[in-house]
PDB file of N, CA and C in Angstrom:
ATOM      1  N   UNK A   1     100.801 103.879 103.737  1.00  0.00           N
ATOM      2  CA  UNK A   1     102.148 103.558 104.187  1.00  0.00           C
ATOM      3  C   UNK A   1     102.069 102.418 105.192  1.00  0.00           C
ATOM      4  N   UNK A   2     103.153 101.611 105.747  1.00  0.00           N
ATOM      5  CA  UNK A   2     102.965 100.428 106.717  1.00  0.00           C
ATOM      6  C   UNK A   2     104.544 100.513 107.062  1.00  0.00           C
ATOM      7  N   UNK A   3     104.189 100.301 108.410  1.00  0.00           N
ATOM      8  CA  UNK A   3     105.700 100.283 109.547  1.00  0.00           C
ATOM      9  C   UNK A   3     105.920  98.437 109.335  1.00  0.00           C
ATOM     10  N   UNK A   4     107.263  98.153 109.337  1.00  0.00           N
ATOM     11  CA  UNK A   4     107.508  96.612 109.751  1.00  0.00           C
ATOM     12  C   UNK A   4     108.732  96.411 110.282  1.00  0.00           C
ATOM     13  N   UNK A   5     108.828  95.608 111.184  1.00  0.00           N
ATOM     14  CA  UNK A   5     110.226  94.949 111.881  1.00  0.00           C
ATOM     15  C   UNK A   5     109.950  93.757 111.928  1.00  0.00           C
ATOM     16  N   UNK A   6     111.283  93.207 112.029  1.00  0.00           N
ATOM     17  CA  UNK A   6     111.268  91.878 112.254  1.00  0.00           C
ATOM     18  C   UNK A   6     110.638  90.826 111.739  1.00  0.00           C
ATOM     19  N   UNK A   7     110.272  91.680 110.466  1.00  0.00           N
ATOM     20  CA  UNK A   7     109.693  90.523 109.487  1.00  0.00           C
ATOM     21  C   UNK A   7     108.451  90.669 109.115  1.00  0.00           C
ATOM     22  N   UNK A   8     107.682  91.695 109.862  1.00  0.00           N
ATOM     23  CA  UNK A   8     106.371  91.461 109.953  1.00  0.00           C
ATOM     24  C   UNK A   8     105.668  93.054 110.230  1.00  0.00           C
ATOM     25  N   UNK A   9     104.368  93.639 109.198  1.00  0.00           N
ATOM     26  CA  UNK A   9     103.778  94.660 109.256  1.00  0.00           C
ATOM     27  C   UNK A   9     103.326  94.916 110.380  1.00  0.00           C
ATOM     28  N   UNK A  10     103.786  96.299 111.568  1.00  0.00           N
ATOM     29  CA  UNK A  10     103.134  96.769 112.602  1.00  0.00           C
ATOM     30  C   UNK A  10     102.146  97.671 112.226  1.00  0.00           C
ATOM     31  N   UNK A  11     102.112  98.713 111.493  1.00  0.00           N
ATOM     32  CA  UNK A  11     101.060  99.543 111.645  1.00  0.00           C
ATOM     33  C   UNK A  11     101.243  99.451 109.723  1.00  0.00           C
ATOM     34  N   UNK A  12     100.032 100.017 109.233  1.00  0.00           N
ATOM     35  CA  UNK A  12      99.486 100.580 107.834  1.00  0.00           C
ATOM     36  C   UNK A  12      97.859 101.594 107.953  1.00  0.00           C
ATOM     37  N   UNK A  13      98.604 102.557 107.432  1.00  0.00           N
ATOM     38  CA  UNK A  13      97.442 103.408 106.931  1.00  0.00           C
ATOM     39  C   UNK A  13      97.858 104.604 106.054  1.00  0.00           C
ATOM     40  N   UNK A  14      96.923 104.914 105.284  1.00  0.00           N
ATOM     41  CA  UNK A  14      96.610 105.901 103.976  1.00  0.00           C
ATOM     42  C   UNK A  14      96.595 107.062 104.517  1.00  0.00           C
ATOM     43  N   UNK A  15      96.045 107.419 106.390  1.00  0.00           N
ATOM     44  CA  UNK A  15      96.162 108.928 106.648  1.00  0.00           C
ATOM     45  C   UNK A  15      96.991 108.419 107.504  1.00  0.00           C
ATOM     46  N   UNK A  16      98.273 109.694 106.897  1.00  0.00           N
ATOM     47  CA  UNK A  16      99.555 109.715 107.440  1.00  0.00           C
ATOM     48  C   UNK A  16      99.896 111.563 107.808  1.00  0.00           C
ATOM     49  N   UNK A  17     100.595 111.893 108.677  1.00  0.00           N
ATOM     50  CA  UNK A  17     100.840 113.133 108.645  1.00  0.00           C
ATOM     51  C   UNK A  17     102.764 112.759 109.512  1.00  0.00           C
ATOM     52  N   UNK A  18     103.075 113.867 108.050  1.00  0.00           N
ATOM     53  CA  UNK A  18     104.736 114.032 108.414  1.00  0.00           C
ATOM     54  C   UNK A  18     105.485 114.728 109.059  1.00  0.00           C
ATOM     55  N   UNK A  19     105.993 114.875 110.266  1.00  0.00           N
ATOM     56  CA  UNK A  19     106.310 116.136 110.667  1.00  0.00           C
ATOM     57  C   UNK A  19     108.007 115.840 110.769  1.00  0.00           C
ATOM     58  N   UNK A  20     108.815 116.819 110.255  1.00  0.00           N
ATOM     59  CA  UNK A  20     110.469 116.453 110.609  1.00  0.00           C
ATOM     60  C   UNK A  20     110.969 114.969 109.562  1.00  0.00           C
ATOM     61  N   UNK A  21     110.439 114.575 108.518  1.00  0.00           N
ATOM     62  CA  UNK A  21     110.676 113.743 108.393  1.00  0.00           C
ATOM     63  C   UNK A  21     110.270 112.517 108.819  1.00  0.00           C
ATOM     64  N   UNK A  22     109.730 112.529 110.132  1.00  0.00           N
ATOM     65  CA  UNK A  22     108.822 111.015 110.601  1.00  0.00           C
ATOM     66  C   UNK A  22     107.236 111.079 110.014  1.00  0.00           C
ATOM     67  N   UNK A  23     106.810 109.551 109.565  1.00  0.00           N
ATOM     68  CA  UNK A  23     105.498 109.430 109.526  1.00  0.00           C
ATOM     69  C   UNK A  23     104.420 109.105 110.777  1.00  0.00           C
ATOM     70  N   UNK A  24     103.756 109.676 110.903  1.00  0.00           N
ATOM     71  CA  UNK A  24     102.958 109.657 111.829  1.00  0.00           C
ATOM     72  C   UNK A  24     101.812 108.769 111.783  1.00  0.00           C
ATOM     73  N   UNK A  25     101.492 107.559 111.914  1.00  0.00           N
ATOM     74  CA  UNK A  25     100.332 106.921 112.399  1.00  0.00           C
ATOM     75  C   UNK A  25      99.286 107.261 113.186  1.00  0.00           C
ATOM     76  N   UNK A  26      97.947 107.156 112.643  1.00  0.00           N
ATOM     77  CA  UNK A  26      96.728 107.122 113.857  1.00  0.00           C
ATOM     78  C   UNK A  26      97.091 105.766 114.407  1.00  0.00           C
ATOM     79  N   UNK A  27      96.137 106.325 115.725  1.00  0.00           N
ATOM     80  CA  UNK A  27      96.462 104.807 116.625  1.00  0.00           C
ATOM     81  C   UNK A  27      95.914 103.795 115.683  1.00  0.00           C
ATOM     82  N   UNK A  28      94.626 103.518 115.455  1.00  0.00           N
ATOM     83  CA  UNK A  28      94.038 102.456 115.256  1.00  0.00           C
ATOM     84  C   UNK A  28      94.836 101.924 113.626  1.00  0.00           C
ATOM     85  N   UNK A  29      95.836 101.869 113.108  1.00  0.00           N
ATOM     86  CA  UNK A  29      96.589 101.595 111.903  1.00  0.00           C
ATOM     87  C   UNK A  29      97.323 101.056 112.923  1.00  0.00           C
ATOM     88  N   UNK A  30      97.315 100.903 114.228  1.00  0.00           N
ATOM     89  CA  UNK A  30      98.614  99.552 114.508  1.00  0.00           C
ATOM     90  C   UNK A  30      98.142  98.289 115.210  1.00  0.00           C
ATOM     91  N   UNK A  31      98.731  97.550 114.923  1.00  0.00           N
ATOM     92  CA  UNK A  31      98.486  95.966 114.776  1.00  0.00           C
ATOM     93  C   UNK A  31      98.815  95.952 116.258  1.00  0.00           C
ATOM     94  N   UNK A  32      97.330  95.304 116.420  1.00  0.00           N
ATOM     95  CA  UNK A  32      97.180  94.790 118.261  1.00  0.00           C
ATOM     96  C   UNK A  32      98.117  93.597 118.430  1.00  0.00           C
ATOM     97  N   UNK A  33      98.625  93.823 119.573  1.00  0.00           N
ATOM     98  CA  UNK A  33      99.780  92.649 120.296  1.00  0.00           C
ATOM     99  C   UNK A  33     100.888  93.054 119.720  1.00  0.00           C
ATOM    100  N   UNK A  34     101.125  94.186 118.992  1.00  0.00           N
ATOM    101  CA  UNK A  34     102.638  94.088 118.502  1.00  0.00           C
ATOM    102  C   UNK A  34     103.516  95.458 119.391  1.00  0.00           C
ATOM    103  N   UNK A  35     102.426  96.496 120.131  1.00  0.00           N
ATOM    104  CA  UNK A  35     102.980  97.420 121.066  1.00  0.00           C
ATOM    105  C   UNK A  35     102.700  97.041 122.647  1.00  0.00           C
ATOM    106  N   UNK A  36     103.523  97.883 123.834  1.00  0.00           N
ATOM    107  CA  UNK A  36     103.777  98.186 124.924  1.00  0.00           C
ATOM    108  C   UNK A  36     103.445  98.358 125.524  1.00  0.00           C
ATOM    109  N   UNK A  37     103.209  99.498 126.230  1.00  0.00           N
ATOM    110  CA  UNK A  37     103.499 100.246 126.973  1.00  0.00           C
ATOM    111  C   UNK A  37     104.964 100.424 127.606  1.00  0.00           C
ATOM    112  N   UNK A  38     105.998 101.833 127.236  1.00  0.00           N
ATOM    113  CA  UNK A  38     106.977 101.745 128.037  1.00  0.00           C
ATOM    114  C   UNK A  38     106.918 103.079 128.987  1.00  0.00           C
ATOM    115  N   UNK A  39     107.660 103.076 130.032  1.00  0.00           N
ATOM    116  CA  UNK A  39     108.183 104.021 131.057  1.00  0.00           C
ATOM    117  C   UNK A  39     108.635 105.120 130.374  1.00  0.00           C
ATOM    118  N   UNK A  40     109.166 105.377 129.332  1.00  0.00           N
ATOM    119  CA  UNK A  40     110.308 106.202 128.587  1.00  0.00           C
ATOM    120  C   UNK A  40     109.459 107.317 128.468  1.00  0.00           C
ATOM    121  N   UNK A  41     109.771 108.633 128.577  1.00  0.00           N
ATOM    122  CA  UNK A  41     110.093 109.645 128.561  1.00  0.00           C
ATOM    123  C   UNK A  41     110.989 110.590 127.468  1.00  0.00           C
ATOM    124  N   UNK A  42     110.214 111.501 126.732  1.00  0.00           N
ATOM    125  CA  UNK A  42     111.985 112.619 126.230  1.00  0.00           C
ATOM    126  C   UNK A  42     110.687 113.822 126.358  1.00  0.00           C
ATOM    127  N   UNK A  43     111.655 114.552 126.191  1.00  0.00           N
ATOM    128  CA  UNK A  43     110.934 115.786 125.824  1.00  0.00           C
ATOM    129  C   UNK A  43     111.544 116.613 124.284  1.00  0.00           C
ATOM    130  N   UNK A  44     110.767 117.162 123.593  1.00  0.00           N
ATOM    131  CA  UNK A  44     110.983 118.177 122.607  1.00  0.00           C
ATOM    132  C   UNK A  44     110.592 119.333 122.832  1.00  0.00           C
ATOM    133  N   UNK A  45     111.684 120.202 122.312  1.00  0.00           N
ATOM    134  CA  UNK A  45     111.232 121.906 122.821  1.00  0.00           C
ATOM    135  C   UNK A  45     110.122 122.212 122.290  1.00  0.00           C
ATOM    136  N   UNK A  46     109.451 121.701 120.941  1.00  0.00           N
ATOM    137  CA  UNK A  46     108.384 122.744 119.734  1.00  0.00           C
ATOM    138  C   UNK A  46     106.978 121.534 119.863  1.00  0.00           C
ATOM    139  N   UNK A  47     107.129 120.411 120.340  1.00  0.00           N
ATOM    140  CA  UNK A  47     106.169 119.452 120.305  1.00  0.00           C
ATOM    141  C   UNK A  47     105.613 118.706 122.029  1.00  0.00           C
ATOM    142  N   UNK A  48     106.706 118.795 122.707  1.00  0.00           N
ATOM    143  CA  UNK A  48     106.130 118.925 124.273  1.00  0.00           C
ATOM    144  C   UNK A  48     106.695 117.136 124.646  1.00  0.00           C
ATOM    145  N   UNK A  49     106.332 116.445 125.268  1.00  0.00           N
ATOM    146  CA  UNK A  49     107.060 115.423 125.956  1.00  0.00           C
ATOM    147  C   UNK A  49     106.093 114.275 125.181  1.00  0.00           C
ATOM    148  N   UNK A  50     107.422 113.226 124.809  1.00  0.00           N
ATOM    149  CA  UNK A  50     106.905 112.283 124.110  1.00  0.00           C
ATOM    150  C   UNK A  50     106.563 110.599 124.988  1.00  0.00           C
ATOM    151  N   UNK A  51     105.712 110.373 124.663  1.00  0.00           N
ATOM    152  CA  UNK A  51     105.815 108.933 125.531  1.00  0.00           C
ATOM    153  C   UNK A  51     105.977 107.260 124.423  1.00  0.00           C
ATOM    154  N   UNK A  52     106.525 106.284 124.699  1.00  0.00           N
ATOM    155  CA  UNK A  52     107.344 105.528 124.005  1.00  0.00           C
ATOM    156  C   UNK A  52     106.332 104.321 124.266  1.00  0.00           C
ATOM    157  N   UNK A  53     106.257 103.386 123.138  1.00  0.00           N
ATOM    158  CA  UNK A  53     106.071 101.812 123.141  1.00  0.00           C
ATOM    159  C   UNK A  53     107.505 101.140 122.847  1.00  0.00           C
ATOM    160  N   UNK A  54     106.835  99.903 123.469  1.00  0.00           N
ATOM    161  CA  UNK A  54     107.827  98.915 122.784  1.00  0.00           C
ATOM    162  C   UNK A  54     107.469  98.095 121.671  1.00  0.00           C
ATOM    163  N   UNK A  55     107.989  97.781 120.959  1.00  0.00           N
ATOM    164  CA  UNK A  55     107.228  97.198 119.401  1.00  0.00           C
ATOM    165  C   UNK A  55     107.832  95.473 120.306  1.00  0.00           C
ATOM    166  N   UNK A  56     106.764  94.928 119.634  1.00  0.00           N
ATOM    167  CA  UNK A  56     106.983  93.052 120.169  1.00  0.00           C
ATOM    168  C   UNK A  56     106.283  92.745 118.932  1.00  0.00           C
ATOM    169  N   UNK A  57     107.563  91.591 118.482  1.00  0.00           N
ATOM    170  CA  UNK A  57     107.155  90.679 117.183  1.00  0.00           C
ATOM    171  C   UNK A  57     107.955  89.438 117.105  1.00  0.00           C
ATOM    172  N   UNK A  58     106.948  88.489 117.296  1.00  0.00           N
ATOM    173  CA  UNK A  58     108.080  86.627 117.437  1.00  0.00           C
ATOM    174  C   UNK A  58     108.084  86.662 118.616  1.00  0.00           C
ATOM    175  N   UNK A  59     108.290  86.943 119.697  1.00  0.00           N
ATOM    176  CA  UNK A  59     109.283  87.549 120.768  1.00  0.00           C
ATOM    177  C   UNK A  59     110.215  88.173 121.136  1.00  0.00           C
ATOM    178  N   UNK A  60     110.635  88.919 120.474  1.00  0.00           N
ATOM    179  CA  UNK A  60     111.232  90.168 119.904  1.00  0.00           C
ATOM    180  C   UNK A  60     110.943  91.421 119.932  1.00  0.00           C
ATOM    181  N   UNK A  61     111.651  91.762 121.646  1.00  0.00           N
ATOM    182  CA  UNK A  61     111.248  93.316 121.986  1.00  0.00           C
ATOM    183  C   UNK A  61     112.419  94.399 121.523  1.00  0.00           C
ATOM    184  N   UNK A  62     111.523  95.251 120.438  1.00  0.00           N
ATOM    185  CA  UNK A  62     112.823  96.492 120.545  1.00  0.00           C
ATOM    186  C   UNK A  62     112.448  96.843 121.369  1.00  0.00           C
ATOM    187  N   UNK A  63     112.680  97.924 122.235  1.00  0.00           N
ATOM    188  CA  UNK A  63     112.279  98.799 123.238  1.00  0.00           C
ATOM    189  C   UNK A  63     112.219 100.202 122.701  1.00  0.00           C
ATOM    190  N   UNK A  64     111.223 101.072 123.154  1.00  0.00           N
ATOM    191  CA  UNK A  64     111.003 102.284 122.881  1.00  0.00           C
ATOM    192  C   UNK A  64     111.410 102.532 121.117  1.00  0.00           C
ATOM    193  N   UNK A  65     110.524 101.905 120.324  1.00  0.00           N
ATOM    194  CA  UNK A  65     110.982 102.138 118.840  1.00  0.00           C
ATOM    195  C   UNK A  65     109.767 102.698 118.198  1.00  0.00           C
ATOM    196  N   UNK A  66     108.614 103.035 119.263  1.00  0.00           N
ATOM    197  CA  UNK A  66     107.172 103.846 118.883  1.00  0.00           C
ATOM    198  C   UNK A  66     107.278 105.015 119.463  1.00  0.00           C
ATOM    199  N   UNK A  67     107.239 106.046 119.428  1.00  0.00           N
ATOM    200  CA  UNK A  67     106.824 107.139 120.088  1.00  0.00           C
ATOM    201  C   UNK A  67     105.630 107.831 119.849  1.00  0.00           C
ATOM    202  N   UNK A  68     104.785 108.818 120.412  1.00  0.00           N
ATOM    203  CA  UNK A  68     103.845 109.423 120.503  1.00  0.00           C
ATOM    204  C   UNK A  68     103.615 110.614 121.549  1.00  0.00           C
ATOM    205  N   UNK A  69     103.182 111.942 121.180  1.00  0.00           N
ATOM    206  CA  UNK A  69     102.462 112.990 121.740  1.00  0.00           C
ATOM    207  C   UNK A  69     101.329 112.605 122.333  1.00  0.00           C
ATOM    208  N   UNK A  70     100.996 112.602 123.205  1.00  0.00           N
ATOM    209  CA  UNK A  70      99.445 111.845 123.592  1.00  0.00           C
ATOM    210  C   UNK A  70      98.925 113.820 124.121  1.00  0.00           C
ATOM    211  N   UNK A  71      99.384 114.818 124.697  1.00  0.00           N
ATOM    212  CA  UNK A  71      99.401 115.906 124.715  1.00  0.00           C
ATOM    213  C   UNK A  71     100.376 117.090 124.227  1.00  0.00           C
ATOM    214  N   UNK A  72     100.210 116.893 122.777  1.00  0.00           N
ATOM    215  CA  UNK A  72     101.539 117.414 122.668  1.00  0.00           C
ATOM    216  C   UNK A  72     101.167 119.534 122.182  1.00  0.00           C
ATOM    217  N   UNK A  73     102.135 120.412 122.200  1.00  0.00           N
ATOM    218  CA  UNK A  73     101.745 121.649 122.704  1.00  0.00           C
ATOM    219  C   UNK A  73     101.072 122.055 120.762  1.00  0.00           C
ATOM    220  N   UNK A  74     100.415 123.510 121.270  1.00  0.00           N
ATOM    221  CA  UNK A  74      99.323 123.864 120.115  1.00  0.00           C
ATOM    222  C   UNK A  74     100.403 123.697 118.502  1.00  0.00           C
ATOM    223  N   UNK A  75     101.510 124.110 118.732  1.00  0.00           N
ATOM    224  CA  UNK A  75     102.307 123.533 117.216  1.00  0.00           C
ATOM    225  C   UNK A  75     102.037 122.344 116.449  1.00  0.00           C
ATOM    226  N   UNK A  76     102.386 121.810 117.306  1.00  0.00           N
ATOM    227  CA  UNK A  76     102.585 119.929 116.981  1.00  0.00           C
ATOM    228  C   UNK A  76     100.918 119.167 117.136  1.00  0.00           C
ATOM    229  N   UNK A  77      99.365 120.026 117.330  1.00  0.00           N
ATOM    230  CA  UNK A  77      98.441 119.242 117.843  1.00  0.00           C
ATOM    231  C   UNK A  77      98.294 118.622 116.445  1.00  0.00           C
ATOM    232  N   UNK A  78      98.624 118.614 115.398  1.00  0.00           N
ATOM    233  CA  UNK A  78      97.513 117.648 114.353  1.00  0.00           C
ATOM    234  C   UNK A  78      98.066 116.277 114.311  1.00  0.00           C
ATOM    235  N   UNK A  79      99.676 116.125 115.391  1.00  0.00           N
ATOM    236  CA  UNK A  79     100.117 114.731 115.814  1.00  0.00           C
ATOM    237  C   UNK A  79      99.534 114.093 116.679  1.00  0.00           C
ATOM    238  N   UNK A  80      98.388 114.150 117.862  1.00  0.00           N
ATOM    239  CA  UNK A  80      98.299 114.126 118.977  1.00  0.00           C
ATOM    240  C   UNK A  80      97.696 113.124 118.923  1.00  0.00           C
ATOM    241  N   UNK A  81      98.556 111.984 119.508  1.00  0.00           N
ATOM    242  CA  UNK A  81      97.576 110.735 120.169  1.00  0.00           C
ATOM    243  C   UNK A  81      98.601 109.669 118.077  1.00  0.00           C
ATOM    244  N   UNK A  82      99.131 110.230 117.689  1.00  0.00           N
ATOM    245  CA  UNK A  82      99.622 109.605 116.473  1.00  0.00           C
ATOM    246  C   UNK A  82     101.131 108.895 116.846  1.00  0.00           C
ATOM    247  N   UNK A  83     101.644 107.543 116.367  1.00  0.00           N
ATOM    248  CA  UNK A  83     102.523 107.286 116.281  1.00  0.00           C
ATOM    249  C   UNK A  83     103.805 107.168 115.238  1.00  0.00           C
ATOM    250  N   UNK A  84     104.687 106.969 116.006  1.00  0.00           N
ATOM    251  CA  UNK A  84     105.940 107.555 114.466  1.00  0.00           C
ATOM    252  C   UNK A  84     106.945 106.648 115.256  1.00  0.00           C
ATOM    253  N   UNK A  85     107.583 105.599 114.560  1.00  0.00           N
ATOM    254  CA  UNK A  85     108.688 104.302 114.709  1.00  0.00           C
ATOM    255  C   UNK A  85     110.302 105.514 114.114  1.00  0.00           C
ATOM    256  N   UNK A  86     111.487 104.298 114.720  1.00  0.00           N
ATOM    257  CA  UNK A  86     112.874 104.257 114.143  1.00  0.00           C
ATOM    258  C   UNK A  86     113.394 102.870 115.182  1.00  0.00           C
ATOM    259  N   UNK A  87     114.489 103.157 115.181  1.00  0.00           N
ATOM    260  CA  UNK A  87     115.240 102.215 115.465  1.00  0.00           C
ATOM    261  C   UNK A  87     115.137 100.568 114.999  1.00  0.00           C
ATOM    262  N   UNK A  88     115.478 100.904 113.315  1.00  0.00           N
ATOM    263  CA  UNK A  88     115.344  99.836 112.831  1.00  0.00           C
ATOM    264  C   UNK A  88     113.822  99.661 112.389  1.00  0.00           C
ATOM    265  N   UNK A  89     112.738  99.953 112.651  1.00  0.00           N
ATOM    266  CA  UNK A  89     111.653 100.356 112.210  1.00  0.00           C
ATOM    267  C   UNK A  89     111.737 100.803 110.483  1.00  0.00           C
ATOM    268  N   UNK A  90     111.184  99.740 109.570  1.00  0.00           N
ATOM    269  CA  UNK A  90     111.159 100.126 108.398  1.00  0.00           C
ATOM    270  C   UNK A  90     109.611 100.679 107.817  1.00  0.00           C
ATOM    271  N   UNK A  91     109.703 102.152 107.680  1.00  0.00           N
ATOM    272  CA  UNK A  91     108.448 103.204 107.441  1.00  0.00           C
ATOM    273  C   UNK A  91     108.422 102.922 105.795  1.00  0.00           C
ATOM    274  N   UNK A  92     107.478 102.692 104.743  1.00  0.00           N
ATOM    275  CA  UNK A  92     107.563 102.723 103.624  1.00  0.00           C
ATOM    276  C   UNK A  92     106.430 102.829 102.947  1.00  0.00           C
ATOM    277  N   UNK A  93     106.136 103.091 101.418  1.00  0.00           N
ATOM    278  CA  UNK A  93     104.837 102.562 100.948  1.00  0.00           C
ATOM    279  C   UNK A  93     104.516 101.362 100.692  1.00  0.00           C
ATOM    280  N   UNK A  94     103.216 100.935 101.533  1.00  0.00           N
ATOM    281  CA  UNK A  94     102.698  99.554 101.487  1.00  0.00           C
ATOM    282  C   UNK A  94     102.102  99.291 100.550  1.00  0.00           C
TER     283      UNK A  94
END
């Protein structure tokens, strides 16, 4: 599968895991220089508190359109440290 915005492939890889409908990325399937680091914060009741990138492409920041479990609780561990896009984020087979 391969994530793209703005014109251009952020992440691709073959091990994918789905949870809720989102695809989940290992880290190393995303394309260096195209994430963040953001401040952002949420929490989920069944998966534990999520922490956010910003996707950058052209110069072109979405903000918080990566998310990730980096500790997320014993339900949700086979996500942990995996990323999963929206906001305009197109998830598909590559």
């Amino acid at each position: 599968m391969q994530a793209s915005w703005n014109g251009s492939v952020i992440a691709r890889s073959d091990d994918i895991v789905t949870v809720e409908g989102n695809a989940y990325f290992p880290p190393e399937a995303l394309v260096e220089g195209c994430f963040q680091p953001s401040s952002h914060r949420s929490v989920c009741g069944w998966k534990g508190e999520a922490h956010y990138y910003d996707v950058v492409v052209n110069g072109q920041v979405n903000a918080n359109a990566a998310w990730f479990y980096p500790d997320p609780s014993p339900a949700a561990a086979e996500i942990r440290g995996r990323v999963a896009f929206w906001k305009g984020v197109q998830v598909n087979q590559g």
